[in-house]
Protein backbone atom coordinates (compact mmCIF):
# COMPACT_ATOMS: atom_id res chain seq x y z
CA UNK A 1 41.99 -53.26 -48.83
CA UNK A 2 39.43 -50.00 -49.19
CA UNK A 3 39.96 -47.09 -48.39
CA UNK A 4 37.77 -43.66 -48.42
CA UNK A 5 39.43 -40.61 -50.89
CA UNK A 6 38.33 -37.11 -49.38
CA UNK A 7 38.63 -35.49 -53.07
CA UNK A 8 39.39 -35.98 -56.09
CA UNK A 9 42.30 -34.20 -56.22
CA UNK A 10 44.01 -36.87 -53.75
CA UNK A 11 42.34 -39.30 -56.06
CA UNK A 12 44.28 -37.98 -58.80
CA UNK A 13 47.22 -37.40 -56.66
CA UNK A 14 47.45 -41.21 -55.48
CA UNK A 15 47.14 -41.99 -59.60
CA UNK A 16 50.12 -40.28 -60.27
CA UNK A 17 52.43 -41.11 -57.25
CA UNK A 18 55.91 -42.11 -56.95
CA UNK A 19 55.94 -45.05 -54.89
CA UNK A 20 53.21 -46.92 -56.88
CA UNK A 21 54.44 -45.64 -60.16
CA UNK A 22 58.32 -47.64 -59.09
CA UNK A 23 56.99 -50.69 -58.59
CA UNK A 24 53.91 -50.36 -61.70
CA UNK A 25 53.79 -53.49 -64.23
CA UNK A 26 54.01 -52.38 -67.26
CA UNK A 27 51.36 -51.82 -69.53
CA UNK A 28 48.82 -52.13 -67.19
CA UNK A 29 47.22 -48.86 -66.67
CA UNK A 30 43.82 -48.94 -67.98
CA UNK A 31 40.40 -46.78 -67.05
CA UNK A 32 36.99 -48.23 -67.53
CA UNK A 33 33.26 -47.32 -66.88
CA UNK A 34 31.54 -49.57 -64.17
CA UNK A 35 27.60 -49.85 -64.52
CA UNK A 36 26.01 -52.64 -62.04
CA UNK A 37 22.71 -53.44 -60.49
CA UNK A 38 21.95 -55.48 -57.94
CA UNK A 39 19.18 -57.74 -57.49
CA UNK A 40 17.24 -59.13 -54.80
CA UNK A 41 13.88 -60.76 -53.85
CA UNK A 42 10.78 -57.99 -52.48
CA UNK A 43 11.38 -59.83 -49.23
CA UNK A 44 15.15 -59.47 -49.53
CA UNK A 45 16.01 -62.68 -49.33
CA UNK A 46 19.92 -62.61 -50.39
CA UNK A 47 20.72 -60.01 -48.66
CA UNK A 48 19.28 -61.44 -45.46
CA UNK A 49 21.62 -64.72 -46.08
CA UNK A 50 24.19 -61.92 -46.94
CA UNK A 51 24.54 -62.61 -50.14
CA UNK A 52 25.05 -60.10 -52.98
CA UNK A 53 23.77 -60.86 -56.71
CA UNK A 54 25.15 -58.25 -59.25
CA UNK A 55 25.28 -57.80 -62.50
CA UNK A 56 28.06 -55.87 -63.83
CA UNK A 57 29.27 -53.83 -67.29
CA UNK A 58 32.51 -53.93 -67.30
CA UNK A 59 34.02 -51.31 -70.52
CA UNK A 60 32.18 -53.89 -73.00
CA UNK A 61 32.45 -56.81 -70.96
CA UNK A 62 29.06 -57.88 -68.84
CA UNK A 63 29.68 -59.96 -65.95
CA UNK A 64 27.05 -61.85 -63.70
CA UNK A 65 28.72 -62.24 -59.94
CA UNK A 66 27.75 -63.82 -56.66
CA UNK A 67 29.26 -62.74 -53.64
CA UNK A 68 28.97 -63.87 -49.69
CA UNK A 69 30.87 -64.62 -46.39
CA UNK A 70 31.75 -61.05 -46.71
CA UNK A 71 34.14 -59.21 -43.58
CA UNK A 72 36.03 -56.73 -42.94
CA UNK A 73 38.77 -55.61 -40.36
CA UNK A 74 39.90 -52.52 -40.42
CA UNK A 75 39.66 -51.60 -44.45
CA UNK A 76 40.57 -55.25 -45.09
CA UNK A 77 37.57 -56.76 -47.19
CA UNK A 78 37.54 -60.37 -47.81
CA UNK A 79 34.71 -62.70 -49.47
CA UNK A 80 33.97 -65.70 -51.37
CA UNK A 81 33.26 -64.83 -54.91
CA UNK A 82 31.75 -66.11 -58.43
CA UNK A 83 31.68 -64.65 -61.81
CA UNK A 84 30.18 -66.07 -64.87
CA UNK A 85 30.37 -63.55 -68.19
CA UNK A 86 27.15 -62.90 -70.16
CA UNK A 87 26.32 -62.05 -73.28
CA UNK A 88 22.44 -60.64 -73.29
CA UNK A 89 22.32 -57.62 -71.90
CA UNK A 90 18.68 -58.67 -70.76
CA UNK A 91 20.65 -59.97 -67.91
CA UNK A 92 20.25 -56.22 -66.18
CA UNK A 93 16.89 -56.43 -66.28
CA UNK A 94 15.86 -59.86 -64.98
CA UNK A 95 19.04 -62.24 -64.57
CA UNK A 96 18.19 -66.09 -64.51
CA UNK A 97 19.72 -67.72 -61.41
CA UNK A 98 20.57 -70.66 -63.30
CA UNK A 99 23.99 -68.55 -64.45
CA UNK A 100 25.07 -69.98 -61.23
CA UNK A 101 23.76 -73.03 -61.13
CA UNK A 102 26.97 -75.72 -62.20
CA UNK A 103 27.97 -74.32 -58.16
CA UNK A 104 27.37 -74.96 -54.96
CA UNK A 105 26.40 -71.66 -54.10
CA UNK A 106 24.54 -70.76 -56.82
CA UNK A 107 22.22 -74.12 -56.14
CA UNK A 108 21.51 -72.74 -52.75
CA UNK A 109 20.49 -69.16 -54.38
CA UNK A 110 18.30 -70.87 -56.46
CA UNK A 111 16.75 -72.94 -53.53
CA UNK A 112 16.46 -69.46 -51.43
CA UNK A 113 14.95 -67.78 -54.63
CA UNK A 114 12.80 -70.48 -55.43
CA UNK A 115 9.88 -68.97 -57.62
CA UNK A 116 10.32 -65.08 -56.39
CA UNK A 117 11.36 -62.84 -58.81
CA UNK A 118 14.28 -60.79 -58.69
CA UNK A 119 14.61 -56.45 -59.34
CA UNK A 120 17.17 -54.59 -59.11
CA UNK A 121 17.75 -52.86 -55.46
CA UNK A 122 20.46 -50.51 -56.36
CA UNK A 123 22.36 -49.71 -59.03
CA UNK A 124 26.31 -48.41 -59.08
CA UNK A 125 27.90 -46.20 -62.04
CA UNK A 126 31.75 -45.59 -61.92
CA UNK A 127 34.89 -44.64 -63.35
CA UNK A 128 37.36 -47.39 -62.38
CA UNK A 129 41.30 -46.30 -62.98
CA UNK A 130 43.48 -49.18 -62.40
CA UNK A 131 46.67 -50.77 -62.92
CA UNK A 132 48.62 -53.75 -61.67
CA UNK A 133 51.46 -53.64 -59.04
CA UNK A 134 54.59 -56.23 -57.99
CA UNK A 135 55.76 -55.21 -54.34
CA UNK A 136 58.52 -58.08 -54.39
CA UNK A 137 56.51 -60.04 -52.26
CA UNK A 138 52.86 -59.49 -53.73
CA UNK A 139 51.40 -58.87 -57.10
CA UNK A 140 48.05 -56.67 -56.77
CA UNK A 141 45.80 -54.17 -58.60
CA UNK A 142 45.24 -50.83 -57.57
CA UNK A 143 42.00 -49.32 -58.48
CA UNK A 144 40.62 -45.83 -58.19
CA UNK A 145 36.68 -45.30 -57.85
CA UNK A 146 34.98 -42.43 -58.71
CA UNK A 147 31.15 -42.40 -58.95
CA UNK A 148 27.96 -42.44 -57.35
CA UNK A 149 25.36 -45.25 -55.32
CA UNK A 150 21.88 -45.41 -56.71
CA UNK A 151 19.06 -46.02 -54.59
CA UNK A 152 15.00 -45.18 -54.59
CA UNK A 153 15.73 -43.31 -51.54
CA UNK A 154 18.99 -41.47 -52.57
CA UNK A 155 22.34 -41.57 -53.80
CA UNK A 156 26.05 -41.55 -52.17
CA UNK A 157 28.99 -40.40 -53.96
CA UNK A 158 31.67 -43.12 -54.73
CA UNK A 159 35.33 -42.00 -54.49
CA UNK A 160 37.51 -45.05 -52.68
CA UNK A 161 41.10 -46.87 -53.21
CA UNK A 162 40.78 -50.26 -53.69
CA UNK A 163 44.25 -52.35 -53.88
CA UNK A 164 43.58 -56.38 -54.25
CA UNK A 165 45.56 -58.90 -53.85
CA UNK A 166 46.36 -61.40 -57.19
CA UNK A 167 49.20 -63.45 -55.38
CA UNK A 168 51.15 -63.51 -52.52
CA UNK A 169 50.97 -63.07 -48.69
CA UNK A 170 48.49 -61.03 -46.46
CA UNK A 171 51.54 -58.97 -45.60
CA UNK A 172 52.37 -57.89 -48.53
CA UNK A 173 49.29 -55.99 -49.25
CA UNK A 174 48.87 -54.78 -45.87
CA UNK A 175 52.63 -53.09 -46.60
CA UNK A 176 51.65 -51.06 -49.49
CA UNK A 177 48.21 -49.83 -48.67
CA UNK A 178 49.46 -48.96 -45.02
CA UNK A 179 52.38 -47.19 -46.97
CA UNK A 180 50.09 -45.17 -49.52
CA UNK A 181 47.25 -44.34 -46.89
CA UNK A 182 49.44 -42.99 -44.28
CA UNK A 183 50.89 -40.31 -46.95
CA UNK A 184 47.27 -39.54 -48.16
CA UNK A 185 45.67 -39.77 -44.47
CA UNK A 186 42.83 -41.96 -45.83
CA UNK A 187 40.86 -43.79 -43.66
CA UNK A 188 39.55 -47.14 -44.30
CA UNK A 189 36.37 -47.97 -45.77
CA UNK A 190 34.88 -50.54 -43.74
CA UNK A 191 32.03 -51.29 -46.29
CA UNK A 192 31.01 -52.28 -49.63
CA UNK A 193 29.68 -50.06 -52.43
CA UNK A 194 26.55 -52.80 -51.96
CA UNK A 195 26.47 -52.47 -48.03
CA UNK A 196 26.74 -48.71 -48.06
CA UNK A 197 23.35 -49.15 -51.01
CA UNK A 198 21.57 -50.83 -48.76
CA UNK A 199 21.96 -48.55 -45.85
CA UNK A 200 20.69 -45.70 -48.13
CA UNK A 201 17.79 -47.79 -48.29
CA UNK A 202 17.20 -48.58 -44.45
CA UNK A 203 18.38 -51.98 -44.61
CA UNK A 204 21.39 -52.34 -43.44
């Protein structure tokens, strides 16, 4: 689930509240600096087969990540999703498809790419405060964003709740993010930090 902060006060506020702090795993609370880019094809070929290639720095940790069959309803986000961890940071510059390639979806990015290269078409930088939850009926992370969108044409500020689900039911998440955006009045994010890039840049 994703939600839209309206300032980072609330952000701070939601960080520090009550409810979440009761049912907090202990231990967990960590911050860490997100850099990504995201790559695509000058015809925009993956994002046309809505499909999102990104390469991520994650504190230390650099992450190469696949993502499509992306929806949403109302806030709730769900996709299919591969990650394969890097070690050249080269890989933000020109990443090789073939990261991807022992999958089934990364052979059919590598058929789509075929011999087009691949530059970045947006790049994301932000502060990601998180920590892990257990509702009684569903174990999740709840992470705060605050940031900005990088584009050629612009940039959008970055300020969101995102709370994922590790294990248990639908309901269970739905309960706790209904809970903790009702007392915040947030209102649901219906799109990605990578959709929202690409409608800074006309595309989407």
């Amino acid at each position: 689930m994703k939600y839209g902060i309206g300032d980072k006060e609330t952000a701070e506020n939601i960080w520090d509240d009550e409810y979440l702090l009761s049912i907090e795993e202990a231990d967990t609370r960590e911050k860490v600096f997100m850099k990504a880019a995201y790559f695509d094809t000058e015809d925009f070929v993956l994002s046309r087969n809505d499909i999102a290639l990104r390469v991520r720095m994650e504190g230390t940790r650099i992450v190469a990540t696949l993502k499509w069959r992306g929806k949403n309803e109302g806030g709730l986000h769900t996709r299919e999703e591969l990650n394969v961890p890097v070690t050249d940071e080269a890989c933000f510059i020109a990443p090789d498809p073939q990261l991807f390639k022992e999958s089934e979806i990364g052979q059919e990015v590598i058929a789509l790419i075929g011999f087009k290269k691949l530059h970045s078409i947006l790049e994301t930088n932000f502060l990601r405060s998180r920590f892990r939850i257990d509702s009684g009926e569903g174990i999740m992370e709840v992470s705060i964003d605050t940031g900005e969108i990088i584009t050629s044409r612009g940039t959008e500020p970055i300020c969101e709740l995102e709370i994922e689900l590790f294990s248990g039911e639908e309901r269970a998440l739905e309960a706790v993010t209904h809970k903790v955006a009702e007392k915040y009045d947030l209102t649901p994010e219906t799109r990605s930090k990578y959709a929202r890039g690409l409608a800074l840049l006309g595309l989407r």
